[in-house]
C-alpha atoms as a PDB file:
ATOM      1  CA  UNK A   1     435.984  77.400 269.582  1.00  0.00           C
ATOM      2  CA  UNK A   2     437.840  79.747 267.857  1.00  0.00           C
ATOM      3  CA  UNK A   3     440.745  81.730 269.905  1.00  0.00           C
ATOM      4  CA  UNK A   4     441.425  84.995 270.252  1.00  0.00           C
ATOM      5  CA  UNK A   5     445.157  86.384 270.145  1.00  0.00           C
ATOM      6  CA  UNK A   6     445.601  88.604 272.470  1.00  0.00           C
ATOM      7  CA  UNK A   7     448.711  91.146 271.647  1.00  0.00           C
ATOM      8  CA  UNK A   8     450.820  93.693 273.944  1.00  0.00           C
ATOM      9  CA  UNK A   9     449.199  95.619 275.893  1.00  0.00           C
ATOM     10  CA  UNK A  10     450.082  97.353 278.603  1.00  0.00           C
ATOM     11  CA  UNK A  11     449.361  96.396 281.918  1.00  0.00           C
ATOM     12  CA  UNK A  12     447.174  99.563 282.584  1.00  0.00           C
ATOM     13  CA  UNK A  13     444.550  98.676 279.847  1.00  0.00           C
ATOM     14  CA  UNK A  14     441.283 100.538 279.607  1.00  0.00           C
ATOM     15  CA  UNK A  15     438.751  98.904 281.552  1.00  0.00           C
ATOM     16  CA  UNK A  16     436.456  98.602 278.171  1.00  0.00           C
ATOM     17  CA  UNK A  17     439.111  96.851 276.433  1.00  0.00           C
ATOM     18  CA  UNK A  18     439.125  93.860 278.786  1.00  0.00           C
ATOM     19  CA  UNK A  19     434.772  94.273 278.365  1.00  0.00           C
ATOM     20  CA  UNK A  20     435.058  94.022 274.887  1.00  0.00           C
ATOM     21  CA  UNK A  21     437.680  91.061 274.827  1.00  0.00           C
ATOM     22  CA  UNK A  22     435.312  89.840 277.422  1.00  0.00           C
ATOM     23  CA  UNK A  23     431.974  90.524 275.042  1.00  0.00           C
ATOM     24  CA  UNK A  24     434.304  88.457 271.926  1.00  0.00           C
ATOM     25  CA  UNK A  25     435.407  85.683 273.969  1.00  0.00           C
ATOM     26  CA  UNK A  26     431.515  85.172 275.154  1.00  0.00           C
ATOM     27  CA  UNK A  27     430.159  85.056 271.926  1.00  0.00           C
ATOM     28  CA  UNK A  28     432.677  82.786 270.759  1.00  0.00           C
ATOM     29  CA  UNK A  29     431.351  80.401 273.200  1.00  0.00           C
ATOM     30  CA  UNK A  30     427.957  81.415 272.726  1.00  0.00           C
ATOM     31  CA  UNK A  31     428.973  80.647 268.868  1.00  0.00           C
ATOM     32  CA  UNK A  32     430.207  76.542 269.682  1.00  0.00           C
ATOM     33  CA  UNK A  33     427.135  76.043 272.479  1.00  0.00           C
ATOM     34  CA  UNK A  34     424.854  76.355 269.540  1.00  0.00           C
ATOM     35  CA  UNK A  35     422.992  79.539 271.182  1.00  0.00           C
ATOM     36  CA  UNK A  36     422.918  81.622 274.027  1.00  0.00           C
ATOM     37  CA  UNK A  37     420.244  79.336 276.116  1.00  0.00           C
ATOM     38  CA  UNK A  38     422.836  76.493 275.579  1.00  0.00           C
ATOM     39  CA  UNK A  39     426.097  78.663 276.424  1.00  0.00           C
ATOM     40  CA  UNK A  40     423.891  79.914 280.047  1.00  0.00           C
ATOM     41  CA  UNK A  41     423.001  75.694 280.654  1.00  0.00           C
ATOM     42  CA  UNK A  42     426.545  74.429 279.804  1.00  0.00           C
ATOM     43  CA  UNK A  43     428.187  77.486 282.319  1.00  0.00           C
ATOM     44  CA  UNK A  44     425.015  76.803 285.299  1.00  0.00           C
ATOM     45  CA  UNK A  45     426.312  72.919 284.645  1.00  0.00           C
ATOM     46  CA  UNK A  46     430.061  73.599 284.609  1.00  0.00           C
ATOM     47  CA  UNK A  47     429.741  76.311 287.587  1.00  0.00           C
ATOM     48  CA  UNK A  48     427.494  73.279 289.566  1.00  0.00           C
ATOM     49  CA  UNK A  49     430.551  70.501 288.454  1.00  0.00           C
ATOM     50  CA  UNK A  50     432.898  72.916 290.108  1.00  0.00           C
ATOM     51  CA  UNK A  51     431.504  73.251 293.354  1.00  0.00           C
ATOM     52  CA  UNK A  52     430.719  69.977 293.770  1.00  0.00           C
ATOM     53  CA  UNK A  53     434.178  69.063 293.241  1.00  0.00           C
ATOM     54  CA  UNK A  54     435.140  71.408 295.628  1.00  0.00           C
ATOM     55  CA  UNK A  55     437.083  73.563 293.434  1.00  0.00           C
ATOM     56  CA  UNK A  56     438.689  73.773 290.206  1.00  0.00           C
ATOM     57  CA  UNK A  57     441.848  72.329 290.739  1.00  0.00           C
ATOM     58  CA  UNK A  58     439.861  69.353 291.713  1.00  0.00           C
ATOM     59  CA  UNK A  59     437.153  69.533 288.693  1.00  0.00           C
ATOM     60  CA  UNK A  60     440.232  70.003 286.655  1.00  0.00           C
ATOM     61  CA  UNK A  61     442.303  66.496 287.928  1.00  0.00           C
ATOM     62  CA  UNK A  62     438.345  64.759 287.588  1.00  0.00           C
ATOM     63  CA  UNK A  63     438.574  65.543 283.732  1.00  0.00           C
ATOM     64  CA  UNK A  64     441.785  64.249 283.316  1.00  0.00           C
ATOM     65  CA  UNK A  65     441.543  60.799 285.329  1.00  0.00           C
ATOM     66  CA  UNK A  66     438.400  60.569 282.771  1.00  0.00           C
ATOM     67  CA  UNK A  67     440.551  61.427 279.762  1.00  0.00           C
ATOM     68  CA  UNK A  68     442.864  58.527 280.953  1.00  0.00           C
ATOM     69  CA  UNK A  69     440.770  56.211 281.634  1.00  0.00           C
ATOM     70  CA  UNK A  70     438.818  57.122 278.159  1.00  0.00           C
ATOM     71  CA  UNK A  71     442.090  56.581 276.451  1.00  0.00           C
ATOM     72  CA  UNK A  72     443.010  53.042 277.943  1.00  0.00           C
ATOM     73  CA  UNK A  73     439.007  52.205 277.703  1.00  0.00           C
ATOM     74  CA  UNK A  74     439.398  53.206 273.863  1.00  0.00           C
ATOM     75  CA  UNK A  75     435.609  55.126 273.764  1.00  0.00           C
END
């Protein structure tokens, strides 16, 4: 996904700056899902991950006790 650099601003910004970084950052992902119906599935699966594991610190330590136990699996 590409990333967006985001550059001074100051704190005050104009509510329709933060919409349109908001509106470029979307259809960035929008852009690596491979279309918007597969952006709104992988978000409705990511947002149903989350809850389940009661929160995102704890969907967040999930991941990475998979991404360590992908790297000493090797797959």
């Amino acid at each position: 996904m590409a990333k967006r650099t985001t550059e001074s601003k100051p704190a005050n910004s104009q509510p329709e700056d933060k919409f349109v970084e908001l509106m470029l950052v979307a259809a960035d992902f929008v852009q690596s899902c491979g279309g918007l119906s597969q952006a709104k599935k992988a978000v409705a699966e990511a947002g149903q991950f989350i809850k389940q594991a009661g929160g995102i610190p704890n969907a967040e330590r999930a991941l990475s006790v998979l991404e360590n136990l992908k790297d000493k699996i090797g797959s």
